[in-house]
PDB file of N, CA and C in Angstrom:
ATOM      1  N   UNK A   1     -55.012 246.945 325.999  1.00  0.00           N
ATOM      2  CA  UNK A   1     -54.220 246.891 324.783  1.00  0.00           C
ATOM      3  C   UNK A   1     -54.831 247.832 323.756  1.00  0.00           C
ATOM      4  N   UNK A   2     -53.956 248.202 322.845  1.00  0.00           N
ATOM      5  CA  UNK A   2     -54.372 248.851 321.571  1.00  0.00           C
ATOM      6  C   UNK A   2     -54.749 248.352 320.326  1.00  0.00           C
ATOM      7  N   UNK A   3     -55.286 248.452 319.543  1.00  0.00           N
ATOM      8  CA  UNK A   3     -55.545 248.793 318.471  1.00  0.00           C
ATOM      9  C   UNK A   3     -54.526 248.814 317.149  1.00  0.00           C
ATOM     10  N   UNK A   4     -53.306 249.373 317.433  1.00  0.00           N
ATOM     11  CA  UNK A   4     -52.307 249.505 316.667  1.00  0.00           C
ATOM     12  C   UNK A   4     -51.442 248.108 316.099  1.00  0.00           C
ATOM     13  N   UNK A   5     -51.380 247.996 315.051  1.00  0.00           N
ATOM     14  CA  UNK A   5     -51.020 247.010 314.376  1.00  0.00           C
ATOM     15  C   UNK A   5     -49.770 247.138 313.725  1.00  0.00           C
ATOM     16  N   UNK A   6     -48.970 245.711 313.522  1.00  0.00           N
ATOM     17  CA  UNK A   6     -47.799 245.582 312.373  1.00  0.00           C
ATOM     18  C   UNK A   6     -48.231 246.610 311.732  1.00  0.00           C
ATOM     19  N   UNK A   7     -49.162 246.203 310.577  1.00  0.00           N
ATOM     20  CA  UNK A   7     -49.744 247.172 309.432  1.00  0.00           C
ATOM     21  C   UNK A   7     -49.692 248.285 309.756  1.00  0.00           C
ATOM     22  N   UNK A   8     -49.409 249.050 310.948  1.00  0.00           N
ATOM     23  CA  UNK A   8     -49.880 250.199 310.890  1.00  0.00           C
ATOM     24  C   UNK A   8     -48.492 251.187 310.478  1.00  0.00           C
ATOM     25  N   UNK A   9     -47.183 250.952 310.519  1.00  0.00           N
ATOM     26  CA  UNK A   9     -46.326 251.355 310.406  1.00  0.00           C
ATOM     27  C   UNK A   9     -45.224 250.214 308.960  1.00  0.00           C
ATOM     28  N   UNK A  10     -44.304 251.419 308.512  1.00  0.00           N
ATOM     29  CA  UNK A  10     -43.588 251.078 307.517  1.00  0.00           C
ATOM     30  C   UNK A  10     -41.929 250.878 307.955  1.00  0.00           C
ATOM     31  N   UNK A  11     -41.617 250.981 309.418  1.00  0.00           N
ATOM     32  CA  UNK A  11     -40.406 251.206 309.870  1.00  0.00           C
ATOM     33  C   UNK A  11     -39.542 251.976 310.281  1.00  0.00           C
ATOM     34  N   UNK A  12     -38.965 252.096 311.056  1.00  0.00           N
ATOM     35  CA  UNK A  12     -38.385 252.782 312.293  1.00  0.00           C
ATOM     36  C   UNK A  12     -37.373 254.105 312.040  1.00  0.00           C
ATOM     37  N   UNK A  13     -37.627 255.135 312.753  1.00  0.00           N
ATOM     38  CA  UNK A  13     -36.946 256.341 312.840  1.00  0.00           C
ATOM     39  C   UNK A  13     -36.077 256.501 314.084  1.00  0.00           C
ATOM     40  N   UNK A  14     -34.441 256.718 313.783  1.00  0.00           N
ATOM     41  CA  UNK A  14     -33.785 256.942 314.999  1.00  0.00           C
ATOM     42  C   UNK A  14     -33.081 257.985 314.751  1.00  0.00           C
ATOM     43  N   UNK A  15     -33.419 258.665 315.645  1.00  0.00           N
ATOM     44  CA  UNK A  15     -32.212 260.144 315.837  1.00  0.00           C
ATOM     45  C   UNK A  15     -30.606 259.586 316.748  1.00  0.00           C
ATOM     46  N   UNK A  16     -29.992 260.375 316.778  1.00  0.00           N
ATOM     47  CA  UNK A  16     -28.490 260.177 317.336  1.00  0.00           C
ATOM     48  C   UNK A  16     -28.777 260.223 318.655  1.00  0.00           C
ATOM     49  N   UNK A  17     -29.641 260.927 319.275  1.00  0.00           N
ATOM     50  CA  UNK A  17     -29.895 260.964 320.774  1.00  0.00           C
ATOM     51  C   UNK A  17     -30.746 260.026 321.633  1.00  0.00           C
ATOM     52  N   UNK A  18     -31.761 259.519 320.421  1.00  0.00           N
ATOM     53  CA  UNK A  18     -32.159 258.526 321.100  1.00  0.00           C
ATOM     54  C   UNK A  18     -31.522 256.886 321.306  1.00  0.00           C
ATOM     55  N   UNK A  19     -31.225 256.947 320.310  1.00  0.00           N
ATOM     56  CA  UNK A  19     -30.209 255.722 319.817  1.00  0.00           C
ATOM     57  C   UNK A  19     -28.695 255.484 320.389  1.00  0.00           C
ATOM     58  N   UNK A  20     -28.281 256.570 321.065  1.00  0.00           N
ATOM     59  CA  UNK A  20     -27.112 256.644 321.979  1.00  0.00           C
ATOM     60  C   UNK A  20     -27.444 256.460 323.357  1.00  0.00           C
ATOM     61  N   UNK A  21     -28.738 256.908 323.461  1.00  0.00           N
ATOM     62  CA  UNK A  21     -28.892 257.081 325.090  1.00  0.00           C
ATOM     63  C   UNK A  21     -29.956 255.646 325.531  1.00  0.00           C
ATOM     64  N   UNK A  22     -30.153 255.079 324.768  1.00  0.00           N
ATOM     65  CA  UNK A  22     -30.295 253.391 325.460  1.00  0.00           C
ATOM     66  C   UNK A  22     -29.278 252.591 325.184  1.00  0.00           C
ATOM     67  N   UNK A  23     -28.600 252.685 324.706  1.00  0.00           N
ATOM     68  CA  UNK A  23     -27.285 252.205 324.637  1.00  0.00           C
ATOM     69  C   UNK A  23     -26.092 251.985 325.324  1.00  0.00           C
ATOM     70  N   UNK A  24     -26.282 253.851 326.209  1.00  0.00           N
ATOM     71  CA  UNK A  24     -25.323 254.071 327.261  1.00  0.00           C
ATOM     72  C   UNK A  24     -25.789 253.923 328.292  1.00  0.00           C
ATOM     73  N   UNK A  25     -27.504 254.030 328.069  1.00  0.00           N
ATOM     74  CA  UNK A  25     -28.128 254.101 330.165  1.00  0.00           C
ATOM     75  C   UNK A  25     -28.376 252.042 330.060  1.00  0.00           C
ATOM     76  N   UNK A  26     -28.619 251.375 328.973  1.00  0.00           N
ATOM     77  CA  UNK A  26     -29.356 250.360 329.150  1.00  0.00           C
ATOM     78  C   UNK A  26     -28.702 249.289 328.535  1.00  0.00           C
ATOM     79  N   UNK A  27     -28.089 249.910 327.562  1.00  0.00           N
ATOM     80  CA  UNK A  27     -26.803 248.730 327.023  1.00  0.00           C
ATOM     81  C   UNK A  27     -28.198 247.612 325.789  1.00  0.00           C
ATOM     82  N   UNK A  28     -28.586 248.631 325.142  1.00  0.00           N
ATOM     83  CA  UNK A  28     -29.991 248.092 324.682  1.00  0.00           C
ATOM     84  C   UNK A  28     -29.457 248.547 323.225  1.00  0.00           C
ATOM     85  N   UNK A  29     -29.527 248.163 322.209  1.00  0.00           N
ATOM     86  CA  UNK A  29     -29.251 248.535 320.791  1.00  0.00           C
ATOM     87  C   UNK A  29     -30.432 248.566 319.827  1.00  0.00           C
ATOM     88  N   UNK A  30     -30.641 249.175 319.208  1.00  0.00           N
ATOM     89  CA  UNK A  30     -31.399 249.788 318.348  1.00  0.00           C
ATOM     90  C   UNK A  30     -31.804 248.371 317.360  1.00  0.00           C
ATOM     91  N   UNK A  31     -30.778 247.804 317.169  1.00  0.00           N
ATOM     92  CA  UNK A  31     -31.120 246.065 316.622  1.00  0.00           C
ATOM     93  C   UNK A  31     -31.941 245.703 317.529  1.00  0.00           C
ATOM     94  N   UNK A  32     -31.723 245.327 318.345  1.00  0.00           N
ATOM     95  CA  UNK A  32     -32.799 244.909 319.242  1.00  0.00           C
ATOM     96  C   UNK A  32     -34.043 245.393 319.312  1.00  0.00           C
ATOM     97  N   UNK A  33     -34.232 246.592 319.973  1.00  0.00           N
ATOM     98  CA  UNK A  33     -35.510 247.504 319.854  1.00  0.00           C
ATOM     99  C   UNK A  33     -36.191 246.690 318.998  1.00  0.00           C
ATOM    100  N   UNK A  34     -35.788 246.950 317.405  1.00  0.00           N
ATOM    101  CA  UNK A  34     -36.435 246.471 316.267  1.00  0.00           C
ATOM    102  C   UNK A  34     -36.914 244.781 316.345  1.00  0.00           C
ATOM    103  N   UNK A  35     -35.824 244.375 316.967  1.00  0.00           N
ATOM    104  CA  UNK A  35     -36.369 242.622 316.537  1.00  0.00           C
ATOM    105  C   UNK A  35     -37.618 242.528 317.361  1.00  0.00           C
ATOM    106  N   UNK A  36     -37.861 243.067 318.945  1.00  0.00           N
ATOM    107  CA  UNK A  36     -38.688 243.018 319.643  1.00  0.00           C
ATOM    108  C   UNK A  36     -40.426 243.063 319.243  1.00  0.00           C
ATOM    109  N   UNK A  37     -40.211 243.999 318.084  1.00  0.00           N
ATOM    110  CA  UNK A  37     -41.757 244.375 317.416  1.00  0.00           C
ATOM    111  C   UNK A  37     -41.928 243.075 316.542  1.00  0.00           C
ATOM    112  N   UNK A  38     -41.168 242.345 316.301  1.00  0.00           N
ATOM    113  CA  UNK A  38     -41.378 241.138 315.476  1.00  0.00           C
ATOM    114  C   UNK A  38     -41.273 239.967 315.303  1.00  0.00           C
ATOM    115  N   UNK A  39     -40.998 239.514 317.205  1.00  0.00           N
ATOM    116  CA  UNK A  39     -41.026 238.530 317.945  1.00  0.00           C
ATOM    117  C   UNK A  39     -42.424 238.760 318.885  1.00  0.00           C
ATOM    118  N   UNK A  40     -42.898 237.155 318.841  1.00  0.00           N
ATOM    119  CA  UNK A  40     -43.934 236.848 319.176  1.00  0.00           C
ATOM    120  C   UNK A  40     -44.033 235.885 320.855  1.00  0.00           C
ATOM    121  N   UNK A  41     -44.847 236.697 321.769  1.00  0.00           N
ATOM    122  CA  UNK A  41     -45.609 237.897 321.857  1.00  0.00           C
ATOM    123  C   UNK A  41     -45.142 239.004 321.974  1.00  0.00           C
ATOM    124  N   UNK A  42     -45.562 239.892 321.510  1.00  0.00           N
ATOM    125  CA  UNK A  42     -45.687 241.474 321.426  1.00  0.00           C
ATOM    126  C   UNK A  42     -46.884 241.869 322.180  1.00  0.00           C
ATOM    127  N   UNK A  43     -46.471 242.505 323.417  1.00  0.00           N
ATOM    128  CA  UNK A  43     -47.332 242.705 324.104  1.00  0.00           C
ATOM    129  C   UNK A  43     -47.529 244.319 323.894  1.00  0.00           C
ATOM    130  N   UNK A  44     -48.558 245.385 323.497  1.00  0.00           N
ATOM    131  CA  UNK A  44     -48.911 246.284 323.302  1.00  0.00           C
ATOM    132  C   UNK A  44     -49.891 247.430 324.044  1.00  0.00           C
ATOM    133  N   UNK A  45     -49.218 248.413 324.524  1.00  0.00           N
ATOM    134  CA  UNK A  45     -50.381 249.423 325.377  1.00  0.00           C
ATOM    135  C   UNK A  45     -50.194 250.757 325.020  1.00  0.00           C
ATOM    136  N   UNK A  46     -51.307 251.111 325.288  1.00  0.00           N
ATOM    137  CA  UNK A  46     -51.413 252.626 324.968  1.00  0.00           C
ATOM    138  C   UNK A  46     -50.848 253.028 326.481  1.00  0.00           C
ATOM    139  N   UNK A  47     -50.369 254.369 326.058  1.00  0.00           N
ATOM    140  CA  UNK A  47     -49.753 254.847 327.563  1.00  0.00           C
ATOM    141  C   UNK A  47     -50.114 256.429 327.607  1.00  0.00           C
ATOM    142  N   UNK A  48     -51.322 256.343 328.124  1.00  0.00           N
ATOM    143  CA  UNK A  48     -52.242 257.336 328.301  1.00  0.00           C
ATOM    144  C   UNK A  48     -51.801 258.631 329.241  1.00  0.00           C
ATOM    145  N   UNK A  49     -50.942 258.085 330.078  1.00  0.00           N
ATOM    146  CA  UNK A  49     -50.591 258.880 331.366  1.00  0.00           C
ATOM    147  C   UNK A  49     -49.497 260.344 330.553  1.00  0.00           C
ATOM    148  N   UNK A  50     -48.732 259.600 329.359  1.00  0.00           N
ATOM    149  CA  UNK A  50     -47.342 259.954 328.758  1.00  0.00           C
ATOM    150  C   UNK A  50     -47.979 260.794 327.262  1.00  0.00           C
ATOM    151  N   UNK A  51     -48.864 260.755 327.348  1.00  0.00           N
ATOM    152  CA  UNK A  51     -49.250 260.652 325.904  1.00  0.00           C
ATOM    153  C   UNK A  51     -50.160 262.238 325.992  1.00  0.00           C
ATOM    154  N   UNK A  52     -49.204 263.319 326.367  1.00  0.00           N
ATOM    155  CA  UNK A  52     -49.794 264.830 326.836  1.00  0.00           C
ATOM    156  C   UNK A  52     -49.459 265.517 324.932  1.00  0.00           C
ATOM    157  N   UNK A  53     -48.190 265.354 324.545  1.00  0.00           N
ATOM    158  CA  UNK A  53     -48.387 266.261 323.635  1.00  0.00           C
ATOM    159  C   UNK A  53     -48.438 265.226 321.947  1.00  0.00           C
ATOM    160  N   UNK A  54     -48.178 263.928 322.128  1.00  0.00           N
ATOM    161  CA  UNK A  54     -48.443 263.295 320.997  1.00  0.00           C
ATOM    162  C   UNK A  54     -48.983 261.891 321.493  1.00  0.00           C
ATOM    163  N   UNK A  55     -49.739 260.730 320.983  1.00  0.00           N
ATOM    164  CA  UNK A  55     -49.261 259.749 321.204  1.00  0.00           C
ATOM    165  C   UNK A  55     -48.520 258.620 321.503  1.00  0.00           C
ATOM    166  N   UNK A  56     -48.779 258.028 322.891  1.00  0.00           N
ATOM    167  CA  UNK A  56     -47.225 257.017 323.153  1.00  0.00           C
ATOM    168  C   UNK A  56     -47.792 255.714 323.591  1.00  0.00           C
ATOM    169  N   UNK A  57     -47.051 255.074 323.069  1.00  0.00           N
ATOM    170  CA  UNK A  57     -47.368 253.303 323.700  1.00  0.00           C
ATOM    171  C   UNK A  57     -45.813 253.201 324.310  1.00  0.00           C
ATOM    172  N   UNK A  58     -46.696 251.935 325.339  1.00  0.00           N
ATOM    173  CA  UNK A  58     -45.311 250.781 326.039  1.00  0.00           C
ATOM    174  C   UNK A  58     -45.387 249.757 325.059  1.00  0.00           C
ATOM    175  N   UNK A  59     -44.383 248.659 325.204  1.00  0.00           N
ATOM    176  CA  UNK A  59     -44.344 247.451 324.750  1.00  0.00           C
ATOM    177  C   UNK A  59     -43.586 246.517 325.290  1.00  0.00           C
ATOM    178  N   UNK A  60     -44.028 244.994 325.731  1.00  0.00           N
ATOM    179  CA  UNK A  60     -43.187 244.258 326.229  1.00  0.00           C
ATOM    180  C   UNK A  60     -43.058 243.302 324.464  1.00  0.00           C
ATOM    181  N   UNK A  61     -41.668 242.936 324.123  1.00  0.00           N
ATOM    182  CA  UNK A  61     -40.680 241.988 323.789  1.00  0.00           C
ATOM    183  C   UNK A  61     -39.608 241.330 323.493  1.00  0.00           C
ATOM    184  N   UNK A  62     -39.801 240.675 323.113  1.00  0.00           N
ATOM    185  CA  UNK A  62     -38.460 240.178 323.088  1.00  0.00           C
ATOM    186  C   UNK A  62     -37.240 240.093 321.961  1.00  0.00           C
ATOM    187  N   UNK A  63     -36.134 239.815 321.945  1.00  0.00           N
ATOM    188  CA  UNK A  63     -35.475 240.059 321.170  1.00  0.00           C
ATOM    189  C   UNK A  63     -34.787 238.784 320.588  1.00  0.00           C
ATOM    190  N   UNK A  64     -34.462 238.296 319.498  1.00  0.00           N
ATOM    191  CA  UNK A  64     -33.718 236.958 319.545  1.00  0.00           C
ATOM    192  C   UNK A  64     -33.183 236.733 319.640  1.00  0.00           C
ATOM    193  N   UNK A  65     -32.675 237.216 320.739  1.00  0.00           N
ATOM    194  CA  UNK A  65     -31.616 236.249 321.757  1.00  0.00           C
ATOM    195  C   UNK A  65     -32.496 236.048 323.470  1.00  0.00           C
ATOM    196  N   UNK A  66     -33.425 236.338 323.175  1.00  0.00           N
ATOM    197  CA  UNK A  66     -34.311 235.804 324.117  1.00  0.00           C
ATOM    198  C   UNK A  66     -34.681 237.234 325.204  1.00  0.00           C
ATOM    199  N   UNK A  67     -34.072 238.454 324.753  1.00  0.00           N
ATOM    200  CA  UNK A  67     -33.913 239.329 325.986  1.00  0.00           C
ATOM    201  C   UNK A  67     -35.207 240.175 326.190  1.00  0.00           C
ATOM    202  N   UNK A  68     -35.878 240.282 327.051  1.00  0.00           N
ATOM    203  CA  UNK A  68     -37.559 240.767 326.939  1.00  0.00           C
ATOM    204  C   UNK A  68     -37.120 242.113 327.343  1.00  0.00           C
ATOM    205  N   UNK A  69     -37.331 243.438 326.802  1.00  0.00           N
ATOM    206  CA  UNK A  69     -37.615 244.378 326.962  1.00  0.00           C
ATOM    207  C   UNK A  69     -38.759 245.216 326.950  1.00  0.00           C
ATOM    208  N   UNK A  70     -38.869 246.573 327.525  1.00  0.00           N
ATOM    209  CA  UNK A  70     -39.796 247.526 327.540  1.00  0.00           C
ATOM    210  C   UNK A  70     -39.413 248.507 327.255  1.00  0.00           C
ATOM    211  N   UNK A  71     -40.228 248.973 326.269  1.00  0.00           N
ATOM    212  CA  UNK A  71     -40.087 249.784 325.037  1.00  0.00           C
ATOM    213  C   UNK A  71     -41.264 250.822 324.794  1.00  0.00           C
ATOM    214  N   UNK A  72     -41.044 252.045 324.843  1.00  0.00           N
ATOM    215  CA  UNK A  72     -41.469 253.348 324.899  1.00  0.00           C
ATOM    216  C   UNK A  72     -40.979 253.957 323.521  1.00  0.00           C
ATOM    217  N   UNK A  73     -42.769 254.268 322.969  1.00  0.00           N
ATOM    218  CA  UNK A  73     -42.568 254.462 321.294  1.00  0.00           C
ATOM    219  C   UNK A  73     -43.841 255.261 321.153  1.00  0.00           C
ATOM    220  N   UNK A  74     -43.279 256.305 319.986  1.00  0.00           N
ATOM    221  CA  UNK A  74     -44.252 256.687 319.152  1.00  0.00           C
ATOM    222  C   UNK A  74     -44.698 256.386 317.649  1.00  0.00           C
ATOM    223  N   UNK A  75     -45.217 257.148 317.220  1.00  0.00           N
ATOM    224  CA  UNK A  75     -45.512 256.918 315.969  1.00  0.00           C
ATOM    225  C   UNK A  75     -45.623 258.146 314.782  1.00  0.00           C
ATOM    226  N   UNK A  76     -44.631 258.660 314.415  1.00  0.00           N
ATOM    227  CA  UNK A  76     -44.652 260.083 313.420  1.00  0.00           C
ATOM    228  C   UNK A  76     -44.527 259.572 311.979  1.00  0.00           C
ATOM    229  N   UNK A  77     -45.487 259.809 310.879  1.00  0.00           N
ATOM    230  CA  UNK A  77     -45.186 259.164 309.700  1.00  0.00           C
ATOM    231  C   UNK A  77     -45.066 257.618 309.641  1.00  0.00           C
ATOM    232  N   UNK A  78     -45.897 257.292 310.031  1.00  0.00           N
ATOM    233  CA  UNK A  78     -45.902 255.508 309.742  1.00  0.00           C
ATOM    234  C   UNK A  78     -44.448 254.936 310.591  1.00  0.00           C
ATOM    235  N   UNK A  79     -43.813 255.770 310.908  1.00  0.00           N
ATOM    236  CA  UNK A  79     -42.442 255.423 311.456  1.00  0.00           C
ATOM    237  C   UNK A  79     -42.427 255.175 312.748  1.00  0.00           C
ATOM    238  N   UNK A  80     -42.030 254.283 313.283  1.00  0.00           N
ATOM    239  CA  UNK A  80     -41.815 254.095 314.977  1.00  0.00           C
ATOM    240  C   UNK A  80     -40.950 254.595 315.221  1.00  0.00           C
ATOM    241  N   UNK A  81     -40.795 255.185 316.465  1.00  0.00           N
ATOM    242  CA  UNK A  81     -39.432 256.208 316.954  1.00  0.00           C
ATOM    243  C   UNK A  81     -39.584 255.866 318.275  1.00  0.00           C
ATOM    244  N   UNK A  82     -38.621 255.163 318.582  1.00  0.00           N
ATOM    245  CA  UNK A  82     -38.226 254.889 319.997  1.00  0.00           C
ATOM    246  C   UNK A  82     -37.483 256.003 321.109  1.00  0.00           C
ATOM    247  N   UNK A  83     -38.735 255.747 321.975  1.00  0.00           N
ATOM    248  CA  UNK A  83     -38.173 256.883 322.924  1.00  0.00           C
ATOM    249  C   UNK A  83     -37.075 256.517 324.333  1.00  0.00           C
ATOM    250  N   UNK A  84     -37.739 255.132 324.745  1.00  0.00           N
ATOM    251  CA  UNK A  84     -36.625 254.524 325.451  1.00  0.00           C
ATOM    252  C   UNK A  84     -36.967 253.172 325.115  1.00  0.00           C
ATOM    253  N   UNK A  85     -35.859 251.755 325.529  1.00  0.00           N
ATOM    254  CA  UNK A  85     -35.811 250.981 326.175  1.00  0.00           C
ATOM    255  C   UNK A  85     -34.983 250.435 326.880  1.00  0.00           C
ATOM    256  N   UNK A  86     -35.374 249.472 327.746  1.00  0.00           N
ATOM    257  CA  UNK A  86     -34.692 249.182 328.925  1.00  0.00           C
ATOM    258  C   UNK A  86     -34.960 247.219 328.846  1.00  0.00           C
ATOM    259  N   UNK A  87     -34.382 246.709 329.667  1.00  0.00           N
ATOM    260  CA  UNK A  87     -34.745 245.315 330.345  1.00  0.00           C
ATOM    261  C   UNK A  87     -36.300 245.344 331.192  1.00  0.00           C
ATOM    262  N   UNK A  88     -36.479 244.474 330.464  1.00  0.00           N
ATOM    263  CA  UNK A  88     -37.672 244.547 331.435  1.00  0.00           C
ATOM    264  C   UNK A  88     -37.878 243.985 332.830  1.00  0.00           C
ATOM    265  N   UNK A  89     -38.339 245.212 333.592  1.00  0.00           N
ATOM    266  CA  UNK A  89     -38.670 244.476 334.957  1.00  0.00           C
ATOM    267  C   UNK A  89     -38.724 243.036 335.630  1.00  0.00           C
ATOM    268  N   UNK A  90     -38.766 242.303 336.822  1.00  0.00           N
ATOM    269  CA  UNK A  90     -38.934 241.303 337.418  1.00  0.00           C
ATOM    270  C   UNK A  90     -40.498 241.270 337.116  1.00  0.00           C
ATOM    271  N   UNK A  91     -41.779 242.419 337.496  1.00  0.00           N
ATOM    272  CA  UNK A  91     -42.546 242.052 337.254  1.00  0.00           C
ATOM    273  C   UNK A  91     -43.313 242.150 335.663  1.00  0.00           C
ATOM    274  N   UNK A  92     -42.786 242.899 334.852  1.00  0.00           N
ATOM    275  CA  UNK A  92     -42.682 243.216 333.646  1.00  0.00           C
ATOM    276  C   UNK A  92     -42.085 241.657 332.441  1.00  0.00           C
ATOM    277  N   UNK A  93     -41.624 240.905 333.312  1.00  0.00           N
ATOM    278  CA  UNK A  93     -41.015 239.747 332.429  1.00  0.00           C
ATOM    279  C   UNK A  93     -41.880 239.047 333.256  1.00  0.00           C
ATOM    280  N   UNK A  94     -42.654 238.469 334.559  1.00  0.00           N
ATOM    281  CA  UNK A  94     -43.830 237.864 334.460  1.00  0.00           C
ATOM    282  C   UNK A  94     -44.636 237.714 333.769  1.00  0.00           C
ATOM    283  N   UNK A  95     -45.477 238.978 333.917  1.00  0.00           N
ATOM    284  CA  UNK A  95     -46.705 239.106 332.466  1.00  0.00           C
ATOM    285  C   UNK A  95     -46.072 239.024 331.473  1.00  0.00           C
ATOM    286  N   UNK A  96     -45.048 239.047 330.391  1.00  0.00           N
ATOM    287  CA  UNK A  96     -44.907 238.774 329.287  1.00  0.00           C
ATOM    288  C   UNK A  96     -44.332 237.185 329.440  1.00  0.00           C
ATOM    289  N   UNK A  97     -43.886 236.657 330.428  1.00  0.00           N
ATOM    290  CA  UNK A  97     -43.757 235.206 330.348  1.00  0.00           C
ATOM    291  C   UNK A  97     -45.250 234.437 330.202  1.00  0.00           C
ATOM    292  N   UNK A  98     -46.083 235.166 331.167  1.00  0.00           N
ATOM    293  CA  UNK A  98     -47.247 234.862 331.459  1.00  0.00           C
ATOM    294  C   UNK A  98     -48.046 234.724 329.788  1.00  0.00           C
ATOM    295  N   UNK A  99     -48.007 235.731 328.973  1.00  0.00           N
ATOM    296  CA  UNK A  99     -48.905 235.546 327.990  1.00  0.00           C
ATOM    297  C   UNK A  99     -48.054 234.893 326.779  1.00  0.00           C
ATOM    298  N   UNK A 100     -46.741 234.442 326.707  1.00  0.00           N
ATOM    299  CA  UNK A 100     -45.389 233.342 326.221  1.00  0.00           C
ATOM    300  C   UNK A 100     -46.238 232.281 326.079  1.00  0.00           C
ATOM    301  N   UNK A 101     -46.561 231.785 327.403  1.00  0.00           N
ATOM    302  CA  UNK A 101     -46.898 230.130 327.742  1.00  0.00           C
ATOM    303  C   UNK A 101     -48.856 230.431 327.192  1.00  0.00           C
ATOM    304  N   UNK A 102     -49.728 231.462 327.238  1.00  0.00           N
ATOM    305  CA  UNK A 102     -50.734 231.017 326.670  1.00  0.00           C
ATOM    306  C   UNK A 102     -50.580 231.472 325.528  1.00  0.00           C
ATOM    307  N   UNK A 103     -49.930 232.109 324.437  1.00  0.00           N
ATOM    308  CA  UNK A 103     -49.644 231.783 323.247  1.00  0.00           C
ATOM    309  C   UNK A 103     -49.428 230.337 322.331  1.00  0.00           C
ATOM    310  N   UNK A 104     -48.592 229.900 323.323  1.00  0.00           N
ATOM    311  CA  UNK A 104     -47.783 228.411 322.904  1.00  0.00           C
ATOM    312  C   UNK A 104     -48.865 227.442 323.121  1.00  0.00           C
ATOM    313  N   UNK A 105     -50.018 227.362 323.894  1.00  0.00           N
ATOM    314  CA  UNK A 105     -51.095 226.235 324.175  1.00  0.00           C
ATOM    315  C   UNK A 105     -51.651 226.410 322.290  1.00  0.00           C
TER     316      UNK A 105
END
């Protein structure tokens, strides 16, 4: 996990291309995206592999209506800018179920 915090950002940047194209490949809305960073758990990683010409994290959460996604983001100007999301995986909604139930103890 990272380092990167709520605090660390002031709120979200969407261009027309990114914001259309999870929408049309994933049926994922930009409302959502957003609720995900502020539903608890927020699961957080640096994504080292992706992260050649700027910084990029993954993220598993959820949305309130219960829908757990994975979410591919940067960070330009305090602003989060979503690069994709999608539903999250079979095994991707394990581990975030997984750390759900030790939150709640």
């Amino acid at each position: 996990m990272n380092e990167l915090t709520m605090k660390d950002f002031i709120g979200f940047e969407w261009d027309k291309g990114n914001h259309d194209k999870n929408w049309k490949k994933h049926t994922v809305s930009s409302q959502e995206c957003e609720q995900a960073f502020f539903n608890k758990p927020f699961l957080l990683y640096e994504d080292a592999k992706h992260s050649i010409f700027e910084k990029r994290w993954y993220a598993l959460g959820k949305t309130d209506t219960d829908r757990i996604l994975f979410i591919v983001f940067t960070m330009r100007n305090r602003l989060i800018r979503i690069i994709s999301a999608r539903d999250a995986s079979k095994k991707e909604r394990l581990i975030y179920e997984e750390a759900q139930e030790n939150t709640e103890i």
